[in-house]
N, C-alpha and C. Protein backbone atom coordinates (compact mmCIF):
# COMPACT_ATOMS: atom_id res chain seq x y z
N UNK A 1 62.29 38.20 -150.34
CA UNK A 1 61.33 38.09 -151.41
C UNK A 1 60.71 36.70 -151.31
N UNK A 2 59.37 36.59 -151.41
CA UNK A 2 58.38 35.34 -151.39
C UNK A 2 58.42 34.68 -152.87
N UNK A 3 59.20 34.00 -153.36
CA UNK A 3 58.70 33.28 -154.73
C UNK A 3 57.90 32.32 -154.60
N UNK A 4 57.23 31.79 -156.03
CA UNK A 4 57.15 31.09 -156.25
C UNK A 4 57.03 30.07 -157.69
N UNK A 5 57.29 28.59 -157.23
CA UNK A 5 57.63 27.99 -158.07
C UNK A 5 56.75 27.49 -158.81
N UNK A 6 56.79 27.51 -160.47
CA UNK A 6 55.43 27.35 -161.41
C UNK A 6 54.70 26.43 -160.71
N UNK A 7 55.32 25.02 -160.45
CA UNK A 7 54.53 24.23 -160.49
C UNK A 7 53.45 24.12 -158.62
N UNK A 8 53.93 24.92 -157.91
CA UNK A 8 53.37 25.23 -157.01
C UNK A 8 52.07 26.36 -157.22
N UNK A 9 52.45 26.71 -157.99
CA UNK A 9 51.46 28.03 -158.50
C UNK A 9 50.20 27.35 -159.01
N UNK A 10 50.70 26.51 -160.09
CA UNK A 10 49.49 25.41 -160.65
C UNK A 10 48.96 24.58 -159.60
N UNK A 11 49.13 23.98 -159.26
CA UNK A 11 48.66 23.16 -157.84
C UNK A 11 47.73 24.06 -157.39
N UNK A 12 47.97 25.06 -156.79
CA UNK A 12 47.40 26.25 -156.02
C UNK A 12 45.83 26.42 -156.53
N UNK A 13 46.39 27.04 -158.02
CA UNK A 13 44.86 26.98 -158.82
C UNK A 13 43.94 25.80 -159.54
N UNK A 14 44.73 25.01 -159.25
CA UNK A 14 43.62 23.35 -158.82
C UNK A 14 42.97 23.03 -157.78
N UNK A 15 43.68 23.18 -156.67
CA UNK A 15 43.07 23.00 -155.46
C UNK A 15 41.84 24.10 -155.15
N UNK A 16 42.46 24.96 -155.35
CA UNK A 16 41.15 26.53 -155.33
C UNK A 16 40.01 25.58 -156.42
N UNK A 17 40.53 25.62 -157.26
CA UNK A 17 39.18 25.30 -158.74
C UNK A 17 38.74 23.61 -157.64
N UNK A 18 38.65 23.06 -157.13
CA UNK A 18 38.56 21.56 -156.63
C UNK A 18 37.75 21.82 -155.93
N UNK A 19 37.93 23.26 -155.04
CA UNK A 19 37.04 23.63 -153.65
C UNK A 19 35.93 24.25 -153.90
N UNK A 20 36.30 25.05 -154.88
CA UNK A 20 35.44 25.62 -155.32
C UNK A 20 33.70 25.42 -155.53
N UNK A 21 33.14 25.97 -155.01
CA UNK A 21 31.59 25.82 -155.10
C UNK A 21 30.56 26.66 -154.48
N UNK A 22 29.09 26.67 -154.74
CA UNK A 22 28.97 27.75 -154.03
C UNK A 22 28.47 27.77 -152.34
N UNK A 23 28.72 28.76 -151.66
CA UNK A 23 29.66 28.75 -149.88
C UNK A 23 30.50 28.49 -149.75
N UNK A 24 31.41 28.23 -151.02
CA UNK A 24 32.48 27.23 -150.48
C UNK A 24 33.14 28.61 -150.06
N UNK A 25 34.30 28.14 -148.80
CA UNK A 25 35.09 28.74 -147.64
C UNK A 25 35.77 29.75 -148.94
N UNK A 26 36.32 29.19 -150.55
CA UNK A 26 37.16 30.29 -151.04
C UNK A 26 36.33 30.97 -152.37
N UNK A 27 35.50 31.01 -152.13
CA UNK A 27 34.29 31.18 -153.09
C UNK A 27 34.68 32.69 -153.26
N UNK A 28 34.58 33.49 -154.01
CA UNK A 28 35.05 35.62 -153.87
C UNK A 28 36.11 35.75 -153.29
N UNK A 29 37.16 35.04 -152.65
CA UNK A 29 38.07 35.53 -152.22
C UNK A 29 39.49 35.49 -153.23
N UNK A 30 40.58 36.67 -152.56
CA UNK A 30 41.69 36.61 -153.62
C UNK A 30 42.76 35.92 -152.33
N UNK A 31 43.96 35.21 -152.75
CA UNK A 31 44.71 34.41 -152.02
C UNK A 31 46.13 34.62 -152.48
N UNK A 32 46.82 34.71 -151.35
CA UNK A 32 48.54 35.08 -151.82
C UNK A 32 48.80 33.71 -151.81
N UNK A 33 49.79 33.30 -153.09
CA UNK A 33 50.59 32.21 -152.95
C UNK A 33 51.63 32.06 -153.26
N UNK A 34 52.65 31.39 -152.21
CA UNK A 34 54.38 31.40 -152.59
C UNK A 34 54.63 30.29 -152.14
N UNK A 35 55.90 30.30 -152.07
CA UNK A 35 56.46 29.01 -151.65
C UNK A 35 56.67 28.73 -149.93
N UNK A 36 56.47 29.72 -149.29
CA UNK A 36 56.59 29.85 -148.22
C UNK A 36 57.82 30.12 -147.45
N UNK A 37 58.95 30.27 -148.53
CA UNK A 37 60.22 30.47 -147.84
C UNK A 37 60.48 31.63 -148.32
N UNK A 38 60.52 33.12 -147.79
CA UNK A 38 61.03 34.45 -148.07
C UNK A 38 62.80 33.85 -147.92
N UNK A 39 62.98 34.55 -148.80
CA UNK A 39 64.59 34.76 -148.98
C UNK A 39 65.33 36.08 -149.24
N UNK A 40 65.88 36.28 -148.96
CA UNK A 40 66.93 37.85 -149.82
C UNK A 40 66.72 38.31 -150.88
N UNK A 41 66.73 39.31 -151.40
CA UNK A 41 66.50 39.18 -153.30
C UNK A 41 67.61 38.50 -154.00
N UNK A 42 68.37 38.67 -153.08
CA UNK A 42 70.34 39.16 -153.79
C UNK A 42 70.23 37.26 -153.57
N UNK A 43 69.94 36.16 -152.62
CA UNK A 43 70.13 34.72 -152.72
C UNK A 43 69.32 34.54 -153.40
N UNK A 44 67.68 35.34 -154.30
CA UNK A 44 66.45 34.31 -155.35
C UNK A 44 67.85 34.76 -156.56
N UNK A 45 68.03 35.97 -156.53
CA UNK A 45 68.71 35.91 -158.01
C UNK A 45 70.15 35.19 -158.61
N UNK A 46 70.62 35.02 -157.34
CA UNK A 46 72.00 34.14 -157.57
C UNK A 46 71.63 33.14 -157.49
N UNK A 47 70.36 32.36 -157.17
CA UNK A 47 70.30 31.31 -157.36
C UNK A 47 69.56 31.53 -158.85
N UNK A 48 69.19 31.99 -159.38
CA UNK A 48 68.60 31.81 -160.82
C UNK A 48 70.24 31.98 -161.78
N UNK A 49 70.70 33.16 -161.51
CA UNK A 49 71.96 33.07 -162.08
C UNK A 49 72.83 32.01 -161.99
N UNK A 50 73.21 30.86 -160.58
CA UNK A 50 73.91 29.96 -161.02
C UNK A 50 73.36 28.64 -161.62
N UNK A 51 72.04 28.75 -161.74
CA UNK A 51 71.46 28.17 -162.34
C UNK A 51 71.60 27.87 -163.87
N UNK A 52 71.55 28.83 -164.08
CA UNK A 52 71.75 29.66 -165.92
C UNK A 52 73.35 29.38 -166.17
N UNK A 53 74.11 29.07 -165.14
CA UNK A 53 75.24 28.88 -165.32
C UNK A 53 75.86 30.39 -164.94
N UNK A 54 75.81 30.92 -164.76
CA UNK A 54 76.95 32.77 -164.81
C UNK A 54 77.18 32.30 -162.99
N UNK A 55 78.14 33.58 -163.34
CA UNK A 55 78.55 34.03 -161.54
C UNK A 55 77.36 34.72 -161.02
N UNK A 56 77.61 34.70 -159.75
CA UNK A 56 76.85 35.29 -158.86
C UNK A 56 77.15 36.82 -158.32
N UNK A 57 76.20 37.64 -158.13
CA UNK A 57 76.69 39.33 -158.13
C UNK A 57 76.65 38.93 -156.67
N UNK A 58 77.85 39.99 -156.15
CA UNK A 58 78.16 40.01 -154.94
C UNK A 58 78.29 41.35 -154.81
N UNK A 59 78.32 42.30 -155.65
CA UNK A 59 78.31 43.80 -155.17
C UNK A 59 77.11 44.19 -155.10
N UNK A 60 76.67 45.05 -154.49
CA UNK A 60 75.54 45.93 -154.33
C UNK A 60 75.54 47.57 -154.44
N UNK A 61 74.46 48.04 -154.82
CA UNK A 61 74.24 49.63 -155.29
C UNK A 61 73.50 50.10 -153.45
N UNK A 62 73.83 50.95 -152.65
CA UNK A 62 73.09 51.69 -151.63
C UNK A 62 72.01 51.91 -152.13
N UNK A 63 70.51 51.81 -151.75
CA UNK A 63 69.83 52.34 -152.34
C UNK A 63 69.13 53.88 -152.45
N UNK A 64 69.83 55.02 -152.25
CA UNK A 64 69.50 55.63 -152.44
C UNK A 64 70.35 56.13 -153.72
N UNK A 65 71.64 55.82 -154.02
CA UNK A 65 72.06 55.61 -155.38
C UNK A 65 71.06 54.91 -156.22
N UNK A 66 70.20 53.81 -155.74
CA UNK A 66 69.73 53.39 -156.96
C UNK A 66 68.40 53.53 -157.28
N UNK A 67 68.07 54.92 -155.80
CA UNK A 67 66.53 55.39 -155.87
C UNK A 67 66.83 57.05 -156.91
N UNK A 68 68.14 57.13 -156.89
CA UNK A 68 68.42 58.55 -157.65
C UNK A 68 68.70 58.09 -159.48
N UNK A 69 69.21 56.70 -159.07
CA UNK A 69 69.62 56.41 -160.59
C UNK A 69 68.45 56.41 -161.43
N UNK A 70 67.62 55.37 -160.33
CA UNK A 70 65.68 55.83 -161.00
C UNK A 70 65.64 56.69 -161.22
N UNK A 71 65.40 58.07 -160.49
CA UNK A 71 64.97 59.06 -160.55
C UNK A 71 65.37 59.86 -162.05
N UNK A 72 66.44 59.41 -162.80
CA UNK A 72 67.31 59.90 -163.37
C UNK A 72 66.66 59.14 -164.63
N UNK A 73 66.82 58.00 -164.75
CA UNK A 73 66.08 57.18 -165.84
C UNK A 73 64.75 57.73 -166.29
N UNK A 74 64.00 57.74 -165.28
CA UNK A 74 62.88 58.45 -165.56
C UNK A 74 62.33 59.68 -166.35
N UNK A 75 63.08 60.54 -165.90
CA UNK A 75 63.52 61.70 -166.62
C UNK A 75 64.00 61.74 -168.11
N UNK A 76 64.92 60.92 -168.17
CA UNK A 76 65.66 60.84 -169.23
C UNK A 76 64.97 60.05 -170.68
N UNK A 77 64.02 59.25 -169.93
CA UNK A 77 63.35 58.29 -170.84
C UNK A 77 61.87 59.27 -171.10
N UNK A 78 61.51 60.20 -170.19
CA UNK A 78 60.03 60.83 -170.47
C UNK A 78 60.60 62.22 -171.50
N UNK A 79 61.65 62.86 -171.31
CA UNK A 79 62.43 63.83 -172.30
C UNK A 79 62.70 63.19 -173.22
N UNK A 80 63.86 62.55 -173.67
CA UNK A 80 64.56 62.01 -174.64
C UNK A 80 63.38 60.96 -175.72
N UNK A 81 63.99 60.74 -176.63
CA UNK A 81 63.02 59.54 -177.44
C UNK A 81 63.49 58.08 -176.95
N UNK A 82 63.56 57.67 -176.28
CA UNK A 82 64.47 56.41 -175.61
C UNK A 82 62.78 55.15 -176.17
N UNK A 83 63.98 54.80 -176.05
CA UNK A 83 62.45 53.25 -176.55
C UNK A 83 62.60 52.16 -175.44
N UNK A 84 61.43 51.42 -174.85
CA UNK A 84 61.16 50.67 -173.78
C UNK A 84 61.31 51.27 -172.86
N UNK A 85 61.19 50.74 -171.48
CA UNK A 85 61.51 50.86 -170.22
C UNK A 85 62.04 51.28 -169.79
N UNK A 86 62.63 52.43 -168.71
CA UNK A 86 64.06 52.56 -168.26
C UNK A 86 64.43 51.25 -167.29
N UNK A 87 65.84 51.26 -167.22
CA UNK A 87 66.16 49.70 -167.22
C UNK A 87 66.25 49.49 -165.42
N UNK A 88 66.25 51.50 -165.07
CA UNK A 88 65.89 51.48 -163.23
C UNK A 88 64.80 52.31 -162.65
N UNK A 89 63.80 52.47 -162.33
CA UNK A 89 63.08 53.33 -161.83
C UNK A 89 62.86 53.47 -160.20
N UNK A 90 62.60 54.35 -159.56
CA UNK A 90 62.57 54.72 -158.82
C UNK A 90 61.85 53.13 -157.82
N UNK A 91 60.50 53.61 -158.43
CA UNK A 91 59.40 52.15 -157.81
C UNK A 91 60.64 50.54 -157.66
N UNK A 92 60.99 50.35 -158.88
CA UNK A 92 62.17 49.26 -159.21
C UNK A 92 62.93 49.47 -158.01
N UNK A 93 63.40 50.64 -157.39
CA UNK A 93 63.96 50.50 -156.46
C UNK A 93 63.76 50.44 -155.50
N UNK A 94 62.55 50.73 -154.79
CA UNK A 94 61.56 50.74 -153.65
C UNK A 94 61.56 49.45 -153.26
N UNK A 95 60.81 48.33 -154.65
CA UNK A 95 60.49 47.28 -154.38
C UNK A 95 61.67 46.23 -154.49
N UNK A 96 62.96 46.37 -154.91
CA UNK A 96 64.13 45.75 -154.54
C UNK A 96 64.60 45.84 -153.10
N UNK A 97 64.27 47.04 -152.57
CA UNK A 97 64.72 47.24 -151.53
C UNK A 97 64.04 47.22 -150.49
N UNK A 98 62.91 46.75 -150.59
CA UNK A 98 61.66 46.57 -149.19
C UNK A 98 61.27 45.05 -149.44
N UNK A 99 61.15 43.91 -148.08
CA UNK A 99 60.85 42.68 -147.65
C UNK A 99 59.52 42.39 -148.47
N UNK A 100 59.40 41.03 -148.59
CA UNK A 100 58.03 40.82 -149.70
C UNK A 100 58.02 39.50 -149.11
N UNK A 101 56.90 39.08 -147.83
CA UNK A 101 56.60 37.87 -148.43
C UNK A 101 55.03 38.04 -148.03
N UNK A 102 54.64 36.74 -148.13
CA UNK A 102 53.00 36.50 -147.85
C UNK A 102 52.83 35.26 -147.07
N UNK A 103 51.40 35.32 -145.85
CA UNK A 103 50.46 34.70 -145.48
C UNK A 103 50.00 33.50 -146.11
N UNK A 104 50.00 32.29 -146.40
CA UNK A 104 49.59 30.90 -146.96
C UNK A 104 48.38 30.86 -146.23
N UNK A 105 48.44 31.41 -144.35
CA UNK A 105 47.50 30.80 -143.77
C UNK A 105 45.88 30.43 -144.43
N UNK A 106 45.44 31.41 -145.21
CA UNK A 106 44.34 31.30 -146.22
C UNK A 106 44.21 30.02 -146.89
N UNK A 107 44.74 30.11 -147.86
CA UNK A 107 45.13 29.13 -148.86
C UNK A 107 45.10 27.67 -148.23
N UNK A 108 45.98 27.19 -147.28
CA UNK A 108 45.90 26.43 -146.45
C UNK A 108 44.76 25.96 -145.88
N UNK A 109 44.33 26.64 -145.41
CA UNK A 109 42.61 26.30 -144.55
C UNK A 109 41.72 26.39 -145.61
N UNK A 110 41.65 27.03 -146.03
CA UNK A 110 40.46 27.36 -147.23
C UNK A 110 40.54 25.87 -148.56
N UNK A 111 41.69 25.88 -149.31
CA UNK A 111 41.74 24.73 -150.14
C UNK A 111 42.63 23.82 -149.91
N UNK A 112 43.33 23.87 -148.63
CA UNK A 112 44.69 22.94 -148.52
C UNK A 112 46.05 22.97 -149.24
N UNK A 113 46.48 24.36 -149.51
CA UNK A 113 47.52 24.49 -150.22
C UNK A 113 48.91 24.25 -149.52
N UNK A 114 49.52 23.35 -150.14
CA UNK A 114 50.86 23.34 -149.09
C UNK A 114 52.02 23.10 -150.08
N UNK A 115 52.94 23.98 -150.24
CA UNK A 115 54.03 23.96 -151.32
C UNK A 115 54.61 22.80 -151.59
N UNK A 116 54.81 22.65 -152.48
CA UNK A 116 55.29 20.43 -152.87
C UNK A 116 56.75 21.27 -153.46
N UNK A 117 57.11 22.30 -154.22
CA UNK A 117 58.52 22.48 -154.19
C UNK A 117 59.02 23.24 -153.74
N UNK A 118 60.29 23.00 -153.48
CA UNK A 118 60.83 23.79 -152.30
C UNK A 118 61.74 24.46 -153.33
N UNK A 119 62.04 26.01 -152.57
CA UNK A 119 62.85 26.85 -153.65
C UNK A 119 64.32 26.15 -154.18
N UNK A 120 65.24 25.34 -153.05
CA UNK A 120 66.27 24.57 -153.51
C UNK A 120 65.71 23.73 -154.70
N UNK A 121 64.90 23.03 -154.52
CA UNK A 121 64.76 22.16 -155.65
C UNK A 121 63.99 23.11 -157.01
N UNK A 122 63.63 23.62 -156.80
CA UNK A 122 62.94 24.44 -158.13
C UNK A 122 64.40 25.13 -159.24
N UNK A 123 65.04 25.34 -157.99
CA UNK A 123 66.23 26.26 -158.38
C UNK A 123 66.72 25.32 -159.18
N UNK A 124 67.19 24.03 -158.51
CA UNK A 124 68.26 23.07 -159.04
C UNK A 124 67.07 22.09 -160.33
N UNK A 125 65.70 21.93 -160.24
CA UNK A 125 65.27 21.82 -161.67
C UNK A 125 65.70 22.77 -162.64
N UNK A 126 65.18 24.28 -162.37
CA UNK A 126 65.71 25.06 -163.44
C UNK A 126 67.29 24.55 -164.02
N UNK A 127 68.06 24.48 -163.28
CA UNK A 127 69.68 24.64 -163.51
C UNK A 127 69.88 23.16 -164.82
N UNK A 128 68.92 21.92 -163.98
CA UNK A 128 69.06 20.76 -165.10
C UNK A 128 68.00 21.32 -166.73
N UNK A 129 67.23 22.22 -166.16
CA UNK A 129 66.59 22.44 -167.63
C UNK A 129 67.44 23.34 -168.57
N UNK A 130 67.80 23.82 -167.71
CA UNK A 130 68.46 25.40 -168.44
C UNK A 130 70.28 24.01 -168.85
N UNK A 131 70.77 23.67 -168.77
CA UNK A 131 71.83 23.16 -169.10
C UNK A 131 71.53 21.96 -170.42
N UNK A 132 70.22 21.63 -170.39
CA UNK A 132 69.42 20.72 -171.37
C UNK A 132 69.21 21.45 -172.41
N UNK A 133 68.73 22.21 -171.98
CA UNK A 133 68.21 23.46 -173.68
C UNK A 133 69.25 24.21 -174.31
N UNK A 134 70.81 24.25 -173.28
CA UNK A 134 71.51 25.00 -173.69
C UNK A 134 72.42 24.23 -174.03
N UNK A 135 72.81 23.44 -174.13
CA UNK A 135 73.70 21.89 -174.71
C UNK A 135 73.93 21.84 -175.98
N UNK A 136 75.12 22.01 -176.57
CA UNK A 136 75.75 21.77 -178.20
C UNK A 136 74.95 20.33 -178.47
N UNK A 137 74.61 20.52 -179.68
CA UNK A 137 73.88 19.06 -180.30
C UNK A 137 75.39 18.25 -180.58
């Protein structure tokens, strides 16, 4: 999975808004932006989880268990009166289970985008924010 980190995201749409003009190279165009480091799903979320402080999941569902468990949610939530979301859907499982990253090369040439945080450090900001907000007075 391709994340990315807020403050890379903002950057992104400064530099675009900076270049911006008219001919300019990113003038109508749409642009993928991440951090540039694809990772596992199962290492973005344990790193958000030890962040938050919890353990890290180390088991995993096959996914066709968890393309049937969708399948099942679905059902159950379009019959039944269930309120919100089902909590797995089929798609949910597709896109857990298929590679996601993106191309910068654009972004790069076009407005000069080049990631200033790196997913370790984004991770380990979150972990000092999230332990700040969550702190007994």
């Amino acid at each position: 999975m391709d994340t990315t980190y807020v403050d890379n995201a903002a950057d992104a749409h400064l530099k675009a808004f900076a270049a911006l003009g008219p001919g300019s190279a990113c003038a109508g165009k749409a642009y993928f932006i991440s951090n540039g480091e694809p990772q596992p799903v199962r290492e973005i979320i344990n790193g958000l989880l030890v962040a938050a402080g919890e353990p890290r999941v180390e088991a995993s569902v096959p996914f066709a268990v968890a393309y049937a468990a969708g399948a099942l949610c679905e059902v159950l939530w379009h019959t039944l009166p269930l309120k919100g979301e089902p909590p797995m859907t089929r798609f949910v499982a597709e896109q857990l289970a298929t590679p996601h990253w993106y191309d910068l090369t654009a972004a790069k040439r076009d407005f000069g985008y080049v990631p200033q945080v790196r997913v370790a450090e984004g991770l380990d900001r979150l972990a000092r924010w999230w332990r700040d907000a969550h702190r007994s007075p």
